[in-house]
N, C-alpha and C. Protein backbone atom coordinates (compact mmCIF):
# COMPACT_ATOMS: atom_id res chain seq x y z
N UNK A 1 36.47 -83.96 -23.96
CA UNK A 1 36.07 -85.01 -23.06
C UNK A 1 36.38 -84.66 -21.63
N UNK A 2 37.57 -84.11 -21.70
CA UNK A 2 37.84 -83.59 -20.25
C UNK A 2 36.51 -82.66 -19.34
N UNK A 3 36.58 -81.72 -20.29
CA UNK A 3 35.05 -80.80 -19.26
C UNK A 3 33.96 -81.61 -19.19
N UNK A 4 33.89 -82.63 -20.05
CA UNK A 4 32.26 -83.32 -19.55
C UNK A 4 33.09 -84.15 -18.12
N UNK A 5 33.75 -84.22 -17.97
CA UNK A 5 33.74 -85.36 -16.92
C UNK A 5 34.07 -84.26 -15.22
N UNK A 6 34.05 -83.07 -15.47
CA UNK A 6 34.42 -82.47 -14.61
C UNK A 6 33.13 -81.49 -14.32
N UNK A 7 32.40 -81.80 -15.26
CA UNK A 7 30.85 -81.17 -14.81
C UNK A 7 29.93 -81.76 -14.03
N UNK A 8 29.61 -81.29 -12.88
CA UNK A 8 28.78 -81.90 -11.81
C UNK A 8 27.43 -82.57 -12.70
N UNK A 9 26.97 -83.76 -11.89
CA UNK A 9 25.40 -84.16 -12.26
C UNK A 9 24.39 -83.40 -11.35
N UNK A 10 23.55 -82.79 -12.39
CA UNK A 10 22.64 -81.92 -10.82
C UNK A 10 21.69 -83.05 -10.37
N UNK A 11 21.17 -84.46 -10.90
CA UNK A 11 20.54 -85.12 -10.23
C UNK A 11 21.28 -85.64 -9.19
N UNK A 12 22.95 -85.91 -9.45
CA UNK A 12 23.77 -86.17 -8.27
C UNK A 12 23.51 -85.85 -7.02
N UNK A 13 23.93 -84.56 -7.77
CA UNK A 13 23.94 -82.99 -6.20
C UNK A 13 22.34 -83.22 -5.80
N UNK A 14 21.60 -83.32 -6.64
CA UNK A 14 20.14 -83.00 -5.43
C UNK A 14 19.97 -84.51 -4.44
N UNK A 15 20.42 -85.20 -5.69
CA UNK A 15 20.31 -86.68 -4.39
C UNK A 15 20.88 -86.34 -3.12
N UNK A 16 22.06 -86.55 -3.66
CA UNK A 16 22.92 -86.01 -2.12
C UNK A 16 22.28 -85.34 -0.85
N UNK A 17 21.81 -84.39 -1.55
CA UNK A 17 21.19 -83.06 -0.58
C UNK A 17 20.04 -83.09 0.15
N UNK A 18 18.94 -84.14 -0.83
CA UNK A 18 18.26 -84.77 -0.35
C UNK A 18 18.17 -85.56 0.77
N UNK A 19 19.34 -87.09 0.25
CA UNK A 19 19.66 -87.72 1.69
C UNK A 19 20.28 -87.08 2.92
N UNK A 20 21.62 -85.92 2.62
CA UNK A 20 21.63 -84.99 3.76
C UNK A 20 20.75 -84.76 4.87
N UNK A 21 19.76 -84.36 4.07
CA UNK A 21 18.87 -83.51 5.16
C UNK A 21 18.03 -84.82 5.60
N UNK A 22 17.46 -85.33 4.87
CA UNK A 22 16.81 -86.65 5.80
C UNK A 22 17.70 -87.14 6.67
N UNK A 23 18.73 -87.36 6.69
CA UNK A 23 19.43 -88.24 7.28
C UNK A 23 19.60 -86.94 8.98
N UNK A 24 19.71 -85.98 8.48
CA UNK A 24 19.51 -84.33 9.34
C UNK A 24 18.34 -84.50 10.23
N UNK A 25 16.92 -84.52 9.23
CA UNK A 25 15.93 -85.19 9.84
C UNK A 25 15.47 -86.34 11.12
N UNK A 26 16.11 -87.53 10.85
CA UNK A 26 16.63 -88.26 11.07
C UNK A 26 17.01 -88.51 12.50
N UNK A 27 17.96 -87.90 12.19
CA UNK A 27 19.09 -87.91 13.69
C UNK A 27 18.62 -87.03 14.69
N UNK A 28 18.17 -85.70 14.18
CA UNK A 28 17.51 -84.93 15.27
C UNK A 28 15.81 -85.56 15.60
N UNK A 29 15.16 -86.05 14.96
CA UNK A 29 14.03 -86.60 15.39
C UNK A 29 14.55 -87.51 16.33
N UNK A 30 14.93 -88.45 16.38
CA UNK A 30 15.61 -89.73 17.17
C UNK A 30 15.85 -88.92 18.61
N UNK A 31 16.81 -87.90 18.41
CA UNK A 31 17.33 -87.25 19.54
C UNK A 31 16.52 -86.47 20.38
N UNK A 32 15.37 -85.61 19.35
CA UNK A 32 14.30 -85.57 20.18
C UNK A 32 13.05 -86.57 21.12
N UNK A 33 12.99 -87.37 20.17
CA UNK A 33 12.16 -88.83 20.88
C UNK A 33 13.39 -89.41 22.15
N UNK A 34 14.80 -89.59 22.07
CA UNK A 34 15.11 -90.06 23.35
C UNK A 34 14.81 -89.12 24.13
N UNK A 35 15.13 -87.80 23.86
CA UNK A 35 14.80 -86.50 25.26
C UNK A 35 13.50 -86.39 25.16
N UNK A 36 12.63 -86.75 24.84
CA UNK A 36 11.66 -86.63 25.42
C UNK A 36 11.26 -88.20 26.60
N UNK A 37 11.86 -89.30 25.71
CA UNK A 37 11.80 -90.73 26.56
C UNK A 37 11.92 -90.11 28.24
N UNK A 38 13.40 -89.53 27.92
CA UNK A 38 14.61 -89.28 29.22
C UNK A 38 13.47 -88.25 30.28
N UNK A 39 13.24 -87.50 29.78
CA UNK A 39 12.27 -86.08 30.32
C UNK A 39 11.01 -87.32 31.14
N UNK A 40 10.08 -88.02 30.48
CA UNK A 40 8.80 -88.75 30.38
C UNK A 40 9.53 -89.52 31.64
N UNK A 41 10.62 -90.37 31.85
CA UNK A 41 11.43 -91.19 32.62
C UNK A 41 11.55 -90.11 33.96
N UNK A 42 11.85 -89.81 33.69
CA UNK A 42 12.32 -89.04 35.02
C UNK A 42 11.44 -88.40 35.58
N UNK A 43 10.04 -87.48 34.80
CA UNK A 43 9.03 -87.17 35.49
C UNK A 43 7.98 -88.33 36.36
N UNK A 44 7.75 -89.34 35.55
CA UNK A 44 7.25 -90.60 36.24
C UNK A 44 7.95 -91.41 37.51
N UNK A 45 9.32 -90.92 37.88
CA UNK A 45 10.06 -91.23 38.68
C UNK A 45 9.70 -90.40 39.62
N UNK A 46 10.17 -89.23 39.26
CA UNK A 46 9.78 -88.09 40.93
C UNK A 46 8.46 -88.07 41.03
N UNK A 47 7.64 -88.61 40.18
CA UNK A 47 5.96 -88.47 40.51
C UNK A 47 5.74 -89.46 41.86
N UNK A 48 6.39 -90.69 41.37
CA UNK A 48 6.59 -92.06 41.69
C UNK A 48 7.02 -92.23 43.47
N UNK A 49 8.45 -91.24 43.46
CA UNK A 49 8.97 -90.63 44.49
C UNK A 49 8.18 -90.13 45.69
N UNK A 50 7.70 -89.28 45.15
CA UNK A 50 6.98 -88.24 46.22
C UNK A 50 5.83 -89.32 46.87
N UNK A 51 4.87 -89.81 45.81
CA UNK A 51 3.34 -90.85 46.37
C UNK A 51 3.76 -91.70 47.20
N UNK A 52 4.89 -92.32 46.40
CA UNK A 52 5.40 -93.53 47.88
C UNK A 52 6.03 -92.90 49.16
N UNK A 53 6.55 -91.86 49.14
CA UNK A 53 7.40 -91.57 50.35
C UNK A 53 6.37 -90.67 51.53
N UNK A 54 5.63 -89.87 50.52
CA UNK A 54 4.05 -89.51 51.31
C UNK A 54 3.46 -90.67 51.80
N UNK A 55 2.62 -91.09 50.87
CA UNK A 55 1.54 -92.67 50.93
C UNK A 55 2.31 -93.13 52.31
N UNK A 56 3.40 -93.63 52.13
CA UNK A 56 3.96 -95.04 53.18
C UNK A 56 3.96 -94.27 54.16
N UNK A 57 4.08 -92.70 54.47
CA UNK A 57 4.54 -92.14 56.46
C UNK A 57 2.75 -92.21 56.56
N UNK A 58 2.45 -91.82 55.75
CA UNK A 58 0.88 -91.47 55.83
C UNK A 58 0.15 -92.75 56.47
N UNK A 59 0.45 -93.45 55.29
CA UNK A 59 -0.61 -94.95 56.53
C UNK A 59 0.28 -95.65 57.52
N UNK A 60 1.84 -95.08 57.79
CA UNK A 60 2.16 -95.27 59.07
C UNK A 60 1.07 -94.70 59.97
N UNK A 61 1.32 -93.07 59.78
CA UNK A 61 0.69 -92.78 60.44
C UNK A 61 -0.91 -92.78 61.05
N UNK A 62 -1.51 -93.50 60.05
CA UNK A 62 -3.06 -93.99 60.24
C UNK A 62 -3.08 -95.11 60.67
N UNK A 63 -2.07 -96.15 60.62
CA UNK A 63 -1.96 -97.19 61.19
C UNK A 63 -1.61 -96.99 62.85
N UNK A 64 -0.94 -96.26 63.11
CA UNK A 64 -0.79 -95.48 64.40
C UNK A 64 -1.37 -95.10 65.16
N UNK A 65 -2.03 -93.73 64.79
CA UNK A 65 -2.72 -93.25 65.17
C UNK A 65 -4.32 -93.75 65.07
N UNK A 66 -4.69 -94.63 64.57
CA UNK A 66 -5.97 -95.28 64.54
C UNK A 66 -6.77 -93.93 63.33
N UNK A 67 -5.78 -93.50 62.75
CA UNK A 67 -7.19 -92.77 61.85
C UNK A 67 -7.63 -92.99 60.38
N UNK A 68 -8.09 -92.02 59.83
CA UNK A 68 -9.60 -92.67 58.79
C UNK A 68 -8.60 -93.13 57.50
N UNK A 69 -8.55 -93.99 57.38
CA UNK A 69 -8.17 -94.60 55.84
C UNK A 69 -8.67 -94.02 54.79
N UNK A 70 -9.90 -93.15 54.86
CA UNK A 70 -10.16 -92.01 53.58
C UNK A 70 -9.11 -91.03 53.41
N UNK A 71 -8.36 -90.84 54.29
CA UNK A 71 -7.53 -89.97 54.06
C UNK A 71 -6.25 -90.16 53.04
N UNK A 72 -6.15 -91.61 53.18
CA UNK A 72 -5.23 -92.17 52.04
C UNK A 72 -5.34 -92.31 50.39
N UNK A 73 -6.60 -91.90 50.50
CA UNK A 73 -7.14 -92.33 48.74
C UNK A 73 -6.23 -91.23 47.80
N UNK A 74 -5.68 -90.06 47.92
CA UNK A 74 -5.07 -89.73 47.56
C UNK A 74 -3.62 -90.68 46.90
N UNK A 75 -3.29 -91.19 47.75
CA UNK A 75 -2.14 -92.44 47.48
C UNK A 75 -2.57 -93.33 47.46
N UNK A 76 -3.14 -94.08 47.83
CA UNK A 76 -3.56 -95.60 47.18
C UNK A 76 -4.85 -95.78 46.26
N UNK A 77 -4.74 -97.26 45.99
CA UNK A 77 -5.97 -97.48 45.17
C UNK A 77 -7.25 -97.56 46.06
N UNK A 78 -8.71 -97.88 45.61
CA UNK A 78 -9.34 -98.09 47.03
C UNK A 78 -9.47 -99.69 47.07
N UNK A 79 -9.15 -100.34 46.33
CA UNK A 79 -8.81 -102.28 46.37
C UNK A 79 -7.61 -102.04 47.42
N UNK A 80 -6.49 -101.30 46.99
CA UNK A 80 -5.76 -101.69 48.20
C UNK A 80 -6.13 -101.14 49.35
N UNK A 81 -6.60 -100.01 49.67
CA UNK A 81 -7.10 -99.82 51.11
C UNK A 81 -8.14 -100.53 51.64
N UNK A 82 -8.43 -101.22 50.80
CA UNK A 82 -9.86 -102.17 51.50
C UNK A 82 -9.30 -103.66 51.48
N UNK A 83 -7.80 -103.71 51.10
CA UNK A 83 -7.07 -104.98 51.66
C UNK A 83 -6.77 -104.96 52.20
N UNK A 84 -6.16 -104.11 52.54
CA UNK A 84 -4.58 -103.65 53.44
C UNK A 84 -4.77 -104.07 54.84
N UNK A 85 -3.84 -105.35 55.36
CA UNK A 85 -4.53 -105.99 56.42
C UNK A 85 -3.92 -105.54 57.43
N UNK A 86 -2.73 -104.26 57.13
CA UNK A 86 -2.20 -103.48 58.12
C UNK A 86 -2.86 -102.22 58.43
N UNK A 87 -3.81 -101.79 57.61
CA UNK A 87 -4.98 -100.80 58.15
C UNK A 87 -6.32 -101.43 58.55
N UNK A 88 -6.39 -102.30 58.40
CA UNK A 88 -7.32 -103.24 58.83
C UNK A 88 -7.72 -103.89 59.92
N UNK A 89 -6.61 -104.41 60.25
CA UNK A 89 -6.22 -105.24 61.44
C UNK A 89 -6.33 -103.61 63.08
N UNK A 90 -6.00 -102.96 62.81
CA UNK A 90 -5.96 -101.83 63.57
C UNK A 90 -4.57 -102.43 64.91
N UNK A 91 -3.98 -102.65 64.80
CA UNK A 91 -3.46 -103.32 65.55
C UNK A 91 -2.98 -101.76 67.07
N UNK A 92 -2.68 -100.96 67.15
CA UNK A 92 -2.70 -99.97 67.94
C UNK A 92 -3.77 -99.34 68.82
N UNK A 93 -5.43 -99.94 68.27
CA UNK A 93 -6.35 -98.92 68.78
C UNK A 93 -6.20 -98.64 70.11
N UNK A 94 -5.72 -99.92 70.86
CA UNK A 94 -5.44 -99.53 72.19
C UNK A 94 -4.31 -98.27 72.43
N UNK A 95 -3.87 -97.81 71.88
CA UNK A 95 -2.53 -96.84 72.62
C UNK A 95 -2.87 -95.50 71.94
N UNK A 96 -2.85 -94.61 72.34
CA UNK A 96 -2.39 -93.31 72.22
C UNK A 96 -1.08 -92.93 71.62
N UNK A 97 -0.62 -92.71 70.64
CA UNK A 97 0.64 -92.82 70.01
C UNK A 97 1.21 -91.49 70.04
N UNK A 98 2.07 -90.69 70.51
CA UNK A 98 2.43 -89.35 70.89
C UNK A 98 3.00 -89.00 69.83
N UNK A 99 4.49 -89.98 69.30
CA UNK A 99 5.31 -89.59 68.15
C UNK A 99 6.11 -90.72 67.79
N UNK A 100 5.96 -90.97 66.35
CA UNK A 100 7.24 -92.39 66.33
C UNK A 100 8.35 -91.68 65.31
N UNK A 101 9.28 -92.54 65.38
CA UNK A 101 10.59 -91.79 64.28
C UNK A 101 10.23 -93.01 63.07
N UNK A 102 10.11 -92.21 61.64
CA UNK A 102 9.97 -92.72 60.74
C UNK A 102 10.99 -92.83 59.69
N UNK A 103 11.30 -93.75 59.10
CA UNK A 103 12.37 -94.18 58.02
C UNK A 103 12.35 -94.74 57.23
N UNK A 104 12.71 -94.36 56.18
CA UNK A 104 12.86 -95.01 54.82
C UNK A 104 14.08 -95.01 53.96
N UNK A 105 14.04 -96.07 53.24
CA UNK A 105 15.35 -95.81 52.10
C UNK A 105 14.99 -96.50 50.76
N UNK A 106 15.04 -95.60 49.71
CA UNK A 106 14.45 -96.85 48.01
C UNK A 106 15.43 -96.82 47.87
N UNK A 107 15.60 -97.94 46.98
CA UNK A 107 16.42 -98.94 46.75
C UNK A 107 16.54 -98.61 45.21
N UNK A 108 15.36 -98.66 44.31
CA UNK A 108 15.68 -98.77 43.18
C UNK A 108 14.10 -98.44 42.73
N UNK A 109 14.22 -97.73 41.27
CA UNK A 109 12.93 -97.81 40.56
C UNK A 109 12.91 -98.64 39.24
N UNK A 110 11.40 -98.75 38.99
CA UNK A 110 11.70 -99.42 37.53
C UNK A 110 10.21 -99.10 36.59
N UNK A 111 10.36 -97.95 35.91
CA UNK A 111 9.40 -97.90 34.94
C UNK A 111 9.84 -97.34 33.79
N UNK A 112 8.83 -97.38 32.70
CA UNK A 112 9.25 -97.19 31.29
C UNK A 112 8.39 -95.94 30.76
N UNK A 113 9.07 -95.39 30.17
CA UNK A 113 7.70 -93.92 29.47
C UNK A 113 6.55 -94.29 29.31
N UNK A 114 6.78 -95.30 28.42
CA UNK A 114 5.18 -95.68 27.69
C UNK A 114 4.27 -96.58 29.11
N UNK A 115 5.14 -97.04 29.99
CA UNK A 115 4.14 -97.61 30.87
C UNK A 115 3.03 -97.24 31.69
N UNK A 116 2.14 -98.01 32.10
CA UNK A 116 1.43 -97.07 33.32
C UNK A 116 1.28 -97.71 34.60
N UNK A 117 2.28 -98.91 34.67
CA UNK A 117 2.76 -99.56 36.01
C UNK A 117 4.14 -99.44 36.12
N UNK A 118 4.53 -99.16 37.69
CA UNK A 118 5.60 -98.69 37.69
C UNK A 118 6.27 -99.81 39.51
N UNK A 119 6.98 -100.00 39.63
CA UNK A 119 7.71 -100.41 41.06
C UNK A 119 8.64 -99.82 41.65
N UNK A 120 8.48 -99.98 42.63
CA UNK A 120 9.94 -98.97 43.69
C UNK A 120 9.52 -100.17 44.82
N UNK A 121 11.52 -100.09 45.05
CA UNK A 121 11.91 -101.15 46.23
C UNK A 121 12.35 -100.24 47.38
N UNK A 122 11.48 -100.47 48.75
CA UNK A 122 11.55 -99.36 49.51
C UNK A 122 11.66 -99.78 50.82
N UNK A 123 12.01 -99.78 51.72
CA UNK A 123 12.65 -100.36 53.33
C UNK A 123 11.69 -99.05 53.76
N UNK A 124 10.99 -99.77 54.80
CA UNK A 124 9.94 -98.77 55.97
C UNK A 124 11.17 -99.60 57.13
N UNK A 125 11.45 -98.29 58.07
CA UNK A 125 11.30 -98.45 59.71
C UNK A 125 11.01 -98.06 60.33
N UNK A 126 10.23 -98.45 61.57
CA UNK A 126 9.60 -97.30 62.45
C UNK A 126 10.35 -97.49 63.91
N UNK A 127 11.66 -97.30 64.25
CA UNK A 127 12.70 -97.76 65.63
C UNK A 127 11.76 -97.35 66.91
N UNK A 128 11.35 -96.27 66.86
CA UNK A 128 10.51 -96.02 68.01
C UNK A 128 9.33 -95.47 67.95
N UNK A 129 8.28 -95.56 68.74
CA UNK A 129 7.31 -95.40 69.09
C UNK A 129 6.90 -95.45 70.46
N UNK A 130 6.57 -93.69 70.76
CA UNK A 130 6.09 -93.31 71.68
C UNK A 130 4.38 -93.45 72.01
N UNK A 131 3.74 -94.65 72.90
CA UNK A 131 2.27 -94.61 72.72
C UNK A 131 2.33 -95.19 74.30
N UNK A 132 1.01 -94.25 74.81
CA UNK A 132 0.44 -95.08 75.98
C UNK A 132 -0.85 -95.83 76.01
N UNK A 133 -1.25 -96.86 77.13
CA UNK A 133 -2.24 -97.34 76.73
C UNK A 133 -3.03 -96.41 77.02
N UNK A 134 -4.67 -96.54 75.90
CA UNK A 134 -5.94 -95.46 76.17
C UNK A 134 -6.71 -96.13 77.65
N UNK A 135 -6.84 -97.56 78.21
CA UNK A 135 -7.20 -97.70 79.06
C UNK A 135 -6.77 -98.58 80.55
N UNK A 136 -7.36 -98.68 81.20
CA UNK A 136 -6.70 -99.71 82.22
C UNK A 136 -6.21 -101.19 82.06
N UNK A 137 -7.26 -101.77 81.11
CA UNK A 137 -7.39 -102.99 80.67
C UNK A 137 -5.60 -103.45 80.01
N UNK A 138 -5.07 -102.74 79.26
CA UNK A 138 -4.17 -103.04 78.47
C UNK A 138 -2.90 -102.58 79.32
N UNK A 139 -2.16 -104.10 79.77
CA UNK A 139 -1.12 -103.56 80.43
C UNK A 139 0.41 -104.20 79.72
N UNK A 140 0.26 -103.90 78.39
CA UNK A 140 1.48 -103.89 77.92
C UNK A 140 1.90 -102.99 77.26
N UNK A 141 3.34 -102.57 76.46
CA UNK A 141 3.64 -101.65 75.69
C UNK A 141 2.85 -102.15 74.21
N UNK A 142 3.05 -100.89 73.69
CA UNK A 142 2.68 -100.85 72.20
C UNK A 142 3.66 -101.84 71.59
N UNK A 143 3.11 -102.77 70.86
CA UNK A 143 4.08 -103.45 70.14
C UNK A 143 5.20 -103.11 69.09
N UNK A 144 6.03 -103.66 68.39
CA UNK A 144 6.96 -102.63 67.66
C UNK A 144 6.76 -103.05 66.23
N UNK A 145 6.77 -102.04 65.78
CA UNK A 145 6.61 -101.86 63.75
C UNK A 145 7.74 -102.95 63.59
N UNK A 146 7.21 -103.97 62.55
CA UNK A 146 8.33 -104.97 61.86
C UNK A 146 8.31 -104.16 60.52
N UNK A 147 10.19 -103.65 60.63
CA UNK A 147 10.81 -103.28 59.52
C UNK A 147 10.36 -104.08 58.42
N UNK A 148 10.19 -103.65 56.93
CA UNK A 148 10.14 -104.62 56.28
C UNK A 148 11.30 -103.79 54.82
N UNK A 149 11.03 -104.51 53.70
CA UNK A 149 11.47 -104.04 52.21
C UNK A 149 10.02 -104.48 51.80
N UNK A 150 9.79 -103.99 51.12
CA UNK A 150 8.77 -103.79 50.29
C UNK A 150 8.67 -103.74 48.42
N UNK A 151 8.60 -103.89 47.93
CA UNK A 151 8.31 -103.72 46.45
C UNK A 151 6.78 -103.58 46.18
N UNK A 152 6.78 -102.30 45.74
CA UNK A 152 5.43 -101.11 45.73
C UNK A 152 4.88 -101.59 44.23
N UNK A 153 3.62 -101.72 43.89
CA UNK A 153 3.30 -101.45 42.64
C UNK A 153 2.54 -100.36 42.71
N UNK A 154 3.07 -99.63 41.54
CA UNK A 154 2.12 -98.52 40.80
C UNK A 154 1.56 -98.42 39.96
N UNK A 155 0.27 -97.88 40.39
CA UNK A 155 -0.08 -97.52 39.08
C UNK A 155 -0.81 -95.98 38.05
N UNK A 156 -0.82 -95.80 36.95
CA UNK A 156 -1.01 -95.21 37.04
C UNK A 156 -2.73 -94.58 36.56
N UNK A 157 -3.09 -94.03 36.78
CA UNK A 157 -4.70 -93.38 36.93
C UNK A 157 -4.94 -92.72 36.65
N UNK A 158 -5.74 -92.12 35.69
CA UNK A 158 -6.13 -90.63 34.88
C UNK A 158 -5.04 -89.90 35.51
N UNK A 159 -3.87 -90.22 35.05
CA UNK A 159 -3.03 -89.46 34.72
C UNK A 159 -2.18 -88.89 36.19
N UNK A 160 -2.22 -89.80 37.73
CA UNK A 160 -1.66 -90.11 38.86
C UNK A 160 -1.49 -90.99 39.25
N UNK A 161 -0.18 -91.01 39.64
CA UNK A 161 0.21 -92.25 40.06
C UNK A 161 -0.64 -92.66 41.41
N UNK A 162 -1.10 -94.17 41.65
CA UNK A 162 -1.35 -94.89 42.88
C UNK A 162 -0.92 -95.82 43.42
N UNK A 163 -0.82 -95.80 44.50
CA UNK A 163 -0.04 -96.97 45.15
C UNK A 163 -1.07 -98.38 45.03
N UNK A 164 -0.66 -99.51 44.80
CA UNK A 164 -1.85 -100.75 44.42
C UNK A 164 -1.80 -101.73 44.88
N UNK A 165 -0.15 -101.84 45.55
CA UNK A 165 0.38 -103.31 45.80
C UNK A 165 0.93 -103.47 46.67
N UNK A 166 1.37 -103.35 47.94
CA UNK A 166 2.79 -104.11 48.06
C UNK A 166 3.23 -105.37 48.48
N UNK A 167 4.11 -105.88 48.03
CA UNK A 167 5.15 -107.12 48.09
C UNK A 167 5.84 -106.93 49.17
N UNK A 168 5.75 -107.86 50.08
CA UNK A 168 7.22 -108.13 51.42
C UNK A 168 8.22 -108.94 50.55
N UNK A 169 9.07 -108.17 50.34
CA UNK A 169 10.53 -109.04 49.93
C UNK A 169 11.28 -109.49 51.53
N UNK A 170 10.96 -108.82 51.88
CA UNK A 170 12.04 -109.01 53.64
C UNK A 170 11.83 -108.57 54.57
N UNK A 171 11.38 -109.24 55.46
CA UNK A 171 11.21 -108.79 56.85
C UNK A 171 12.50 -108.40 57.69
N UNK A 172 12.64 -107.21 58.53
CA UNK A 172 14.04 -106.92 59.51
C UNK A 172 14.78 -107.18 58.59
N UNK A 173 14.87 -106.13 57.58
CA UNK A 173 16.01 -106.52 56.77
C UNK A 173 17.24 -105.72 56.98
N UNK A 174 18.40 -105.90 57.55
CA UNK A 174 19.67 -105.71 58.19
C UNK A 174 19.54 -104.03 57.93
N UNK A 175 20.39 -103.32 58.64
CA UNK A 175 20.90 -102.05 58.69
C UNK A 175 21.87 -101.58 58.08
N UNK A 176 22.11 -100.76 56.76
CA UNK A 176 23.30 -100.91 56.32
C UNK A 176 24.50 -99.95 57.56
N UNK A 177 25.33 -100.46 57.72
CA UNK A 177 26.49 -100.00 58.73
C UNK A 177 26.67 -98.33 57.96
N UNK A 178 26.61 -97.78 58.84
CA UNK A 178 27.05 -96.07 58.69
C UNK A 178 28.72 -95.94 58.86
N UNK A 179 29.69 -95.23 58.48
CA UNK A 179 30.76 -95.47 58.47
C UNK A 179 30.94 -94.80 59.33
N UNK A 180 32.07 -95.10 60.13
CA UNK A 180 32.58 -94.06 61.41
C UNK A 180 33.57 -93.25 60.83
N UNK A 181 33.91 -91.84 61.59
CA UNK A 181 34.92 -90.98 60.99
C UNK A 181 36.09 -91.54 61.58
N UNK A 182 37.25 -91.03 60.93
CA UNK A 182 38.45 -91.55 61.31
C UNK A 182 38.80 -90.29 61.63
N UNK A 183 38.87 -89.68 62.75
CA UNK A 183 39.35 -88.69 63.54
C UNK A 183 41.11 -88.09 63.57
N UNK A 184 41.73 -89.13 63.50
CA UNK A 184 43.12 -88.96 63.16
C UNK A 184 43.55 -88.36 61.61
N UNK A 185 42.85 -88.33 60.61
CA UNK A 185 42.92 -87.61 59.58
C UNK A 185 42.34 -86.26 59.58
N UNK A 186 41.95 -85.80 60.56
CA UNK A 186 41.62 -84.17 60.57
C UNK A 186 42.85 -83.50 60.74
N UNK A 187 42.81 -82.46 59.94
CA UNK A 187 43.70 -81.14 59.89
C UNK A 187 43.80 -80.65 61.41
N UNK A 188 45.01 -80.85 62.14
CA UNK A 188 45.16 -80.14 63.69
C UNK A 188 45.44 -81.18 64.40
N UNK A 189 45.38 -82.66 63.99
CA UNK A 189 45.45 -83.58 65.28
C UNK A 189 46.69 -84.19 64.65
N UNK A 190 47.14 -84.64 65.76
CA UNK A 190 48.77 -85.20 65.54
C UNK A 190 48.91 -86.38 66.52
């Protein structure tokens, strides 16, 4: 009686071995589907990245400079360039615009692998702008870019992202404070 009870079941052992490896299966499939999620996430992000941070200097700069809004279709949709009441409005044609300093900061993204709309929260500033007037008639300065925040929709389009939307969350929305150095903690000063 003793050796029967000390003899393996081979249907045991194959069960076992069976669930093993599925369970093997399993865990590495899973792990491949999140790295690929993670990979899919992050490429749709820097895609995301680049269109908005191009797109937005770009129709600064067409908003500016008074030029062709075809040039934007690359980054936007053409519904939004044929809304867009800030390429529209032309509000500059009078000035000659030499050079403005342009700025941005995102805030945050938010899309999903499987999606094909995507948002980014993004602060435009434009502090200066160099423009003279083109004629006699106009005797004031160029008016000044209102900072805003923005929340961008994207979307996406045989397979590129476009810009489609944007949302004013905030107009002049504060400056975050830059920290000053504390000079007395350098190596040499006493």
């Amino acid at each position: 009686m003793a050796k029967s009870k000390n003899k393996a079941n081979p249907l045991g052992a194959a069960r076992r071995s069976i669930w093993f490896v599925l369970r093997a299966v399993l865990v590495i499939s899973l792990l491949l589907g999140l790295a690929y999620a993670v990979f899919t996430e992050f490429m749709y992000i820097s895609n995301m990245y680049i269109i908005t941070t191009e797109g937005m200097k770009l129709r600064a700069d067409t908003v500016l400079k008074n030029g062709d809004p075809k040039e934007l279709e690359q980054y936007y949709t053409e519904t939004f360039l044929a809304t867009d009441v800030l390429i529209n409005s032309k509000p500059y044609q009078d000035y000659a615009v030499d050079s403005f300093d342009y700025r941005y900061n995102i805030k945050g993204f938010s899309v999903l692998p499987w999606s094909k709309v995507g948002t980014v929260t993004y602060i435009e500033r434009i502090p200066l702008i160099v423009a003279s007037p083109i004629s006699d008639n106009v005797d004031k300065a160029a008016p000044a870019w209102t900072s805003m925040t923005y929340k961008i929709r994207l979307v996406k389009n045989e397979g590129k992202w476009l810009i489609a939307g944007l949302e004013v969350i905030e107009e002049n929305p504060a400056e975050e404070a830059r920290p000053t150095p504390d000079y007395s903690q350098l190596e040499g000063n006493s």
